[in-house]
PDB file of N, CA and C in Angstrom:
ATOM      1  N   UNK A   1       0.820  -1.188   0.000  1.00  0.00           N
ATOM      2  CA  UNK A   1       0.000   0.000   0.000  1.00  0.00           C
ATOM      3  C   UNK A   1       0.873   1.264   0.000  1.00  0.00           C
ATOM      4  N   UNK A   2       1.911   1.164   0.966  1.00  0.00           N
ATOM      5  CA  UNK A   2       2.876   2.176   1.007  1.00  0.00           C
ATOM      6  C   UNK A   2       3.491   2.520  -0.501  1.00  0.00           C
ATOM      7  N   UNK A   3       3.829   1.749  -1.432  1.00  0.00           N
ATOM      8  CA  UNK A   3       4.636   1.383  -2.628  1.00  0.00           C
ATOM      9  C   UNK A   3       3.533   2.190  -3.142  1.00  0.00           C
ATOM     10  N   UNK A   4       2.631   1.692  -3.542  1.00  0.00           N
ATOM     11  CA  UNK A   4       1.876   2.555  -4.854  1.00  0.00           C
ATOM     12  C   UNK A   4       1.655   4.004  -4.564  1.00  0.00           C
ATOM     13  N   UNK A   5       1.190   4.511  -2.680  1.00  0.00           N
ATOM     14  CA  UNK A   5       1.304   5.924  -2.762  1.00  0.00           C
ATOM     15  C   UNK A   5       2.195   6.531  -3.029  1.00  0.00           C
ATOM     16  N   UNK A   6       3.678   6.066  -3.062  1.00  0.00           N
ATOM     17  CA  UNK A   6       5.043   6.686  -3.316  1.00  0.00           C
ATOM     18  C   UNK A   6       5.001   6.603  -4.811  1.00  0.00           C
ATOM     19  N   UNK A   7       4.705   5.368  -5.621  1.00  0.00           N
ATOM     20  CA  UNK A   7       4.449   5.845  -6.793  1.00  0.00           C
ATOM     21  C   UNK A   7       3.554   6.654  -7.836  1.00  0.00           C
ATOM     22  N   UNK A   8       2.672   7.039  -6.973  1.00  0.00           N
ATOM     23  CA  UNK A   8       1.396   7.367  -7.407  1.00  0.00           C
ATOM     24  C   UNK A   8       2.084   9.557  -7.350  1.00  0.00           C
ATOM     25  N   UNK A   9       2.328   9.407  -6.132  1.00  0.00           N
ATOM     26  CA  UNK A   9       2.846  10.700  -5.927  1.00  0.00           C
ATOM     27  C   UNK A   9       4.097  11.099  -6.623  1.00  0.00           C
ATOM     28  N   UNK A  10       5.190  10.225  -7.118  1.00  0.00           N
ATOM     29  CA  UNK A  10       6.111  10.533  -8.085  1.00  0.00           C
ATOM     30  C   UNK A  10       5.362  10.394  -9.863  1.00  0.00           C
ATOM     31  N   UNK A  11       4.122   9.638  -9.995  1.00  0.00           N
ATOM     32  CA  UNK A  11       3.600  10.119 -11.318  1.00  0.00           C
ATOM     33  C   UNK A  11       3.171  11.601 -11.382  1.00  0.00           C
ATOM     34  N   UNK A  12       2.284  11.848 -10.228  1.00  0.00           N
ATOM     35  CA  UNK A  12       1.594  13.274 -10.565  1.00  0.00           C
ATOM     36  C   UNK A  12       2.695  14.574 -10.353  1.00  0.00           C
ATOM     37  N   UNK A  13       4.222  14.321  -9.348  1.00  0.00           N
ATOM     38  CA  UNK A  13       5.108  15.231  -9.439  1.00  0.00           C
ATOM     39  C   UNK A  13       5.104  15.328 -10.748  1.00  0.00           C
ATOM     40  N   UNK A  14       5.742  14.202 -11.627  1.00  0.00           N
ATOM     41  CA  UNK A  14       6.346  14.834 -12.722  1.00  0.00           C
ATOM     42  C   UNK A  14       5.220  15.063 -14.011  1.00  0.00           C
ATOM     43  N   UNK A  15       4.103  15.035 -13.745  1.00  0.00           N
ATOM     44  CA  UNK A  15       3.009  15.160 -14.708  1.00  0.00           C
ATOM     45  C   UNK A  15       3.114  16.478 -14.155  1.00  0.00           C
ATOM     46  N   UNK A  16       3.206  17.466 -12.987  1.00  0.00           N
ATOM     47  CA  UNK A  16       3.103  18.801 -12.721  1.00  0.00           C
ATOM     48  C   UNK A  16       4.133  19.297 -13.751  1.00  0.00           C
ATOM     49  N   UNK A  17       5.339  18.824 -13.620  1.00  0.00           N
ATOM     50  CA  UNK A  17       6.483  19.395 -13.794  1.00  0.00           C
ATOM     51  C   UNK A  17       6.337  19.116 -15.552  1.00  0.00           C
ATOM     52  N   UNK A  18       6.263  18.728 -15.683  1.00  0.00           N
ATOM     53  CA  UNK A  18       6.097  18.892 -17.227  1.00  0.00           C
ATOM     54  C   UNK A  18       5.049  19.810 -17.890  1.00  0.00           C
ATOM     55  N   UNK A  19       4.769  20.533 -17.195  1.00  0.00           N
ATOM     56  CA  UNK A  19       3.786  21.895 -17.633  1.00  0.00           C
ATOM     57  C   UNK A  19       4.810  23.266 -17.651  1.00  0.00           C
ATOM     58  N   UNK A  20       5.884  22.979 -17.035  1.00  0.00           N
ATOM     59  CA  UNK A  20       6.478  24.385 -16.789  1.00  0.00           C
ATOM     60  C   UNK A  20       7.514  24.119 -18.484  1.00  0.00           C
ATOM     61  N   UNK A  21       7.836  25.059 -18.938  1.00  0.00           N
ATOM     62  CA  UNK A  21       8.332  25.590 -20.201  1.00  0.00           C
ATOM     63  C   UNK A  21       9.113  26.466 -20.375  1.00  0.00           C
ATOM     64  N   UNK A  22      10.415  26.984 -20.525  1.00  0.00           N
ATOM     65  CA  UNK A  22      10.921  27.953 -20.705  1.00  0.00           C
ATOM     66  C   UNK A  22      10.476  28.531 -22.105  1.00  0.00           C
ATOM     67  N   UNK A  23      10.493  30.090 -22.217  1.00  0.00           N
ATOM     68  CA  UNK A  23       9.894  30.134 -23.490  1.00  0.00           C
ATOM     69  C   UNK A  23      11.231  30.500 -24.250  1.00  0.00           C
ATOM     70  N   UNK A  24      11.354  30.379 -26.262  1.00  0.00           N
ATOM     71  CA  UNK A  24      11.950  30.479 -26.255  1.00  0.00           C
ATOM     72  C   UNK A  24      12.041  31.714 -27.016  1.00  0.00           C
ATOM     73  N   UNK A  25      13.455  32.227 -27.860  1.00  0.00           N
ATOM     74  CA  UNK A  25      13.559  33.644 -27.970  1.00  0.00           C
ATOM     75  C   UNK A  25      12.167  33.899 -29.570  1.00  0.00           C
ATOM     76  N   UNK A  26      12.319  33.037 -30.042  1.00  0.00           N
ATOM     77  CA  UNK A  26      11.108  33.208 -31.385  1.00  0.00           C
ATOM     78  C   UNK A  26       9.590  33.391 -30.657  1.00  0.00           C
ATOM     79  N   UNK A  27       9.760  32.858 -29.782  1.00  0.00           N
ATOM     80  CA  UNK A  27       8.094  32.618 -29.370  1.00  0.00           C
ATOM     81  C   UNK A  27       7.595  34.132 -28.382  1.00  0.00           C
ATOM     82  N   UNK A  28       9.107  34.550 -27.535  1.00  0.00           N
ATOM     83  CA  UNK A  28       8.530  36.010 -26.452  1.00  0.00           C
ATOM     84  C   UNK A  28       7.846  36.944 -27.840  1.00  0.00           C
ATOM     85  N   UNK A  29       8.181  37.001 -28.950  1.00  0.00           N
ATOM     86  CA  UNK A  29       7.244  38.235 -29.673  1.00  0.00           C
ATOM     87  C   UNK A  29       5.634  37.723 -30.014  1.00  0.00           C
ATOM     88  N   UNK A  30       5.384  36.759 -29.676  1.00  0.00           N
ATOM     89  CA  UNK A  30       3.720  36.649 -29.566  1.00  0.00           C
ATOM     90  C   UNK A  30       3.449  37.319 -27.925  1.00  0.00           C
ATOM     91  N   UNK A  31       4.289  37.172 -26.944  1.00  0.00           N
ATOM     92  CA  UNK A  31       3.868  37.900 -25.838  1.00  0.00           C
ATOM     93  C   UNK A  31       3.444  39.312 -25.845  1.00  0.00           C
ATOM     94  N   UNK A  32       4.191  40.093 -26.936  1.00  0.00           N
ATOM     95  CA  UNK A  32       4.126  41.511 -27.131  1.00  0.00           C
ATOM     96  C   UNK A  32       3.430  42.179 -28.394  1.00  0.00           C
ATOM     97  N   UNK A  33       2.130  41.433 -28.633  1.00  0.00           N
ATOM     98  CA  UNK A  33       1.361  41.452 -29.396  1.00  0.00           C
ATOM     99  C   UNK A  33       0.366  42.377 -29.205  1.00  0.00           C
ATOM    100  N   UNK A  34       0.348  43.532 -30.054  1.00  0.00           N
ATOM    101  CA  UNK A  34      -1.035  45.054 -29.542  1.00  0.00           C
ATOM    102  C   UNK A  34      -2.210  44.468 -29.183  1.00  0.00           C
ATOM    103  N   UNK A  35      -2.579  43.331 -29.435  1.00  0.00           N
ATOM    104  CA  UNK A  35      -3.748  42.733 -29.205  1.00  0.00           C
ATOM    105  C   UNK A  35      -3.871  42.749 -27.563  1.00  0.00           C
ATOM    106  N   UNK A  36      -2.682  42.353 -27.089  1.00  0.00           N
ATOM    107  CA  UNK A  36      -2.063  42.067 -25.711  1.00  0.00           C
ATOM    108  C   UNK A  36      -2.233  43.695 -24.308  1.00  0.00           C
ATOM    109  N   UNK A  37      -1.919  44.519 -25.157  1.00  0.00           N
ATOM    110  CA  UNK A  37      -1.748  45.946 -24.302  1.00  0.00           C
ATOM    111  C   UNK A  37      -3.439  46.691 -24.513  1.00  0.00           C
ATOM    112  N   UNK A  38      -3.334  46.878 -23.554  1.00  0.00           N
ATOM    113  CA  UNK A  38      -4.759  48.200 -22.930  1.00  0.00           C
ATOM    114  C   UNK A  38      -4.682  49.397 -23.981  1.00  0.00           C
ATOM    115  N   UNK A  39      -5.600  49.757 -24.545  1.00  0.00           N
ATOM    116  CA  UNK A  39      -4.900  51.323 -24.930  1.00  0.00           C
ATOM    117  C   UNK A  39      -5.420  52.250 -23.826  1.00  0.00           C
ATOM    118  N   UNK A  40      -4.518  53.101 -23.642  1.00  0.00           N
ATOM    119  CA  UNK A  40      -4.660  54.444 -22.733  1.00  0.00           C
ATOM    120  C   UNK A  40      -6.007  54.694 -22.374  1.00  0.00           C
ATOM    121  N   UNK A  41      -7.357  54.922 -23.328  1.00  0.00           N
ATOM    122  CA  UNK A  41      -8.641  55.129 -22.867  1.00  0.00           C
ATOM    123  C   UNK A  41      -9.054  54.126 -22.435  1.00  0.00           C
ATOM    124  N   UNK A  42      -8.740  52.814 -22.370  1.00  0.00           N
ATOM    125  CA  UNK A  42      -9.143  51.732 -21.536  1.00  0.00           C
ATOM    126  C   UNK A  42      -8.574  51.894 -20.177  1.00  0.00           C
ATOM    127  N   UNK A  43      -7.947  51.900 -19.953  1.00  0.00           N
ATOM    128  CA  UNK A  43      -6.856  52.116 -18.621  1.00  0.00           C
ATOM    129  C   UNK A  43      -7.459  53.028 -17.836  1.00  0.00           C
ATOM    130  N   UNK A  44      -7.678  54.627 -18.260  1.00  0.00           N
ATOM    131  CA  UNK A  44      -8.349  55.665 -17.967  1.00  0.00           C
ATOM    132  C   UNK A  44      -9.513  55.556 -17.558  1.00  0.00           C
ATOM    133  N   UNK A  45     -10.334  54.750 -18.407  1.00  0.00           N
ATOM    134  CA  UNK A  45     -12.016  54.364 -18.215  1.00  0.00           C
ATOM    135  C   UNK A  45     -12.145  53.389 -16.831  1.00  0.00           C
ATOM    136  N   UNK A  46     -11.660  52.419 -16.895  1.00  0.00           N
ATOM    137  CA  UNK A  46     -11.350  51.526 -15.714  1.00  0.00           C
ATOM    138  C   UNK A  46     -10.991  52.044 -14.680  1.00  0.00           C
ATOM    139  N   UNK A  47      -9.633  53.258 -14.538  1.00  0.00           N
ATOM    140  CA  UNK A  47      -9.377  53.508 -13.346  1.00  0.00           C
ATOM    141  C   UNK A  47     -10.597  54.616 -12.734  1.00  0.00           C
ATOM    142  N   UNK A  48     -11.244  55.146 -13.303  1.00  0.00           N
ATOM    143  CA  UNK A  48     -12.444  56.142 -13.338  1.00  0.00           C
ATOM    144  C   UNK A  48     -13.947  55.911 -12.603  1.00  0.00           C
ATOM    145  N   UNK A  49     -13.470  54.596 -13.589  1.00  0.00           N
ATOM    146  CA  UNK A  49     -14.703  53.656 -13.193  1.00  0.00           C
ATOM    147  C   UNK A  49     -14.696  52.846 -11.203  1.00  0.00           C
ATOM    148  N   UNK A  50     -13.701  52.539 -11.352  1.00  0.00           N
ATOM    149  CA  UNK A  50     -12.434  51.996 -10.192  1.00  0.00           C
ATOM    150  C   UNK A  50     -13.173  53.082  -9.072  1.00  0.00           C
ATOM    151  N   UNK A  51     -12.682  54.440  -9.382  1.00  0.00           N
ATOM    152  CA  UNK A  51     -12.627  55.594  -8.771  1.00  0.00           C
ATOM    153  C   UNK A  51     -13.972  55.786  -8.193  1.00  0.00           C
ATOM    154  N   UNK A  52     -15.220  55.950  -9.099  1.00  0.00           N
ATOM    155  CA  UNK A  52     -16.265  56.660  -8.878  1.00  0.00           C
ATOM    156  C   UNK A  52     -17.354  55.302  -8.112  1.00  0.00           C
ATOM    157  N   UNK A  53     -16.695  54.081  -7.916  1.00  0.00           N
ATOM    158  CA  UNK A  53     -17.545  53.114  -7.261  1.00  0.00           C
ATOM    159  C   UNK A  53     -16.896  53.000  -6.057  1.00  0.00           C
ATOM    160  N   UNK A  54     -15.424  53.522  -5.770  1.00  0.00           N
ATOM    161  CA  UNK A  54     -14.691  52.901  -4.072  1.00  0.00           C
ATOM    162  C   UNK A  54     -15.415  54.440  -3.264  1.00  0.00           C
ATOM    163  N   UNK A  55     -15.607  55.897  -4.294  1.00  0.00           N
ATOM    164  CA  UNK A  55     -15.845  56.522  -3.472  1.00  0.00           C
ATOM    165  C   UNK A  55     -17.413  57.105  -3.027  1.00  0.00           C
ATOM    166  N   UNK A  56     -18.249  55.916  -3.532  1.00  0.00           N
ATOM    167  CA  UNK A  56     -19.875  56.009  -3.665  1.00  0.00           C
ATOM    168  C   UNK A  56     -20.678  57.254  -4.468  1.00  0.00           C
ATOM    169  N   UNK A  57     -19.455  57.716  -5.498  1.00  0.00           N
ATOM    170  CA  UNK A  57     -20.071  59.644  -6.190  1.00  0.00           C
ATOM    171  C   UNK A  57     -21.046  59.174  -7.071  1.00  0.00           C
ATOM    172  N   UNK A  58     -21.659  57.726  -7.329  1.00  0.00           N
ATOM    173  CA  UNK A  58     -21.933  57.240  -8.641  1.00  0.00           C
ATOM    174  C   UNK A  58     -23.316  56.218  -7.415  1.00  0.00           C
ATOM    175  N   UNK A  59     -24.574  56.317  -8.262  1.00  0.00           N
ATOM    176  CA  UNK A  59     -25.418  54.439  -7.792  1.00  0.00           C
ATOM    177  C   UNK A  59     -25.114  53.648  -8.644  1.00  0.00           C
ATOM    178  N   UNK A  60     -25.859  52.980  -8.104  1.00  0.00           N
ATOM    179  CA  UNK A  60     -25.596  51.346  -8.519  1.00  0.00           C
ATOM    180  C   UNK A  60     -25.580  51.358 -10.179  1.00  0.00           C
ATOM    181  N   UNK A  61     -26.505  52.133 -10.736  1.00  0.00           N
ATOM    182  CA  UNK A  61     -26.831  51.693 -12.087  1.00  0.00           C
ATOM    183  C   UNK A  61     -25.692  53.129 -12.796  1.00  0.00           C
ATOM    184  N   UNK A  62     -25.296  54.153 -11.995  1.00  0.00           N
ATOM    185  CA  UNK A  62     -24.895  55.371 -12.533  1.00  0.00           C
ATOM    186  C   UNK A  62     -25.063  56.001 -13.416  1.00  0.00           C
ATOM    187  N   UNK A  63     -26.749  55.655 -13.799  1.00  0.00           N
ATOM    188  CA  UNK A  63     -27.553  56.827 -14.515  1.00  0.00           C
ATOM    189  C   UNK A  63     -28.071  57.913 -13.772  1.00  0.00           C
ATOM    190  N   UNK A  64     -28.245  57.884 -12.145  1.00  0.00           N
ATOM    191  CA  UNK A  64     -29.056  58.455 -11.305  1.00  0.00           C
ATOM    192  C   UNK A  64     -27.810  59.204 -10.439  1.00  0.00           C
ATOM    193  N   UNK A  65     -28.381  60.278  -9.694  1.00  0.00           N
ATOM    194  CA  UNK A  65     -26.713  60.751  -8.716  1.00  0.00           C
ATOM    195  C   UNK A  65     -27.246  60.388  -7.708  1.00  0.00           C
ATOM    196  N   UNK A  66     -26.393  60.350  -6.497  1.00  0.00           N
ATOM    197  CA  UNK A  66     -26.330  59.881  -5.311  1.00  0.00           C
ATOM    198  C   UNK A  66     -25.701  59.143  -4.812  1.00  0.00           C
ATOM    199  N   UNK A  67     -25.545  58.668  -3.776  1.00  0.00           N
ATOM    200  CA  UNK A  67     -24.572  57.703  -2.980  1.00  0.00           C
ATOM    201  C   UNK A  67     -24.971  56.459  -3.325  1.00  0.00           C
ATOM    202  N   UNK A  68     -23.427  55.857  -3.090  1.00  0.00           N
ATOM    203  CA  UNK A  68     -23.066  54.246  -3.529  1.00  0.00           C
ATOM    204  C   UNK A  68     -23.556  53.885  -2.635  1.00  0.00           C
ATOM    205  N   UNK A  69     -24.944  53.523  -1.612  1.00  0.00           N
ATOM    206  CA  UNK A  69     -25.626  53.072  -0.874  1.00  0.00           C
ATOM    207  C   UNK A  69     -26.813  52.511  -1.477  1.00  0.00           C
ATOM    208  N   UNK A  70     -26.904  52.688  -2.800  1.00  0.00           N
ATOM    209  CA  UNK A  70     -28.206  51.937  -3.165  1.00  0.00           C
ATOM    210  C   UNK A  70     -29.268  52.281  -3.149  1.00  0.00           C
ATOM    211  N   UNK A  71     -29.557  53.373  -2.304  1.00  0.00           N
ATOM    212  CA  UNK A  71     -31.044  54.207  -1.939  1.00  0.00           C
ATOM    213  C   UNK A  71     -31.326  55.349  -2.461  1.00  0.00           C
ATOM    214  N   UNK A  72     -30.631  55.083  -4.017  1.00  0.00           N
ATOM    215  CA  UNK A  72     -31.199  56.079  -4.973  1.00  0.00           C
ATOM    216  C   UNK A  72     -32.722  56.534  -4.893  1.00  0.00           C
TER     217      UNK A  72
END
């Protein structure tokens, strides 16, 4: 019984370990693909968005004004 958990646990180590990959130098330029990066008005919109819900200036639906309490 002891035997197969020791083997059982050295199959799934190296079934982990065979997921990790170094990448190589042809392949990092699919990492840096424009598809990949935010443009600036995304970033802006999000942090805005970010902004106007941590500090309740906006309701729930933020067609209406009033506090992020819901009791528009």
């Amino acid at each position: 019984m002891k035997h197969s958990k020791t083997i059982i646990f050295f199959a799934l180590s190296v079934l982990s370990l065979s997921s990790c990959v170094s990448v190589k130098e042809y392949q990092k330029s699919r990492l840096n693909d424009s598809e990949m990066i935010l443009s600036n008005r995304k970033v802006e919109k999000e942090e805005l968005n970010f902004q106007v819900i941590k500090e309740g200036a906006a309701g729930a639906n933020s067609g209406k004004s009033g506090g992020g309490c819901g009791c528009n």
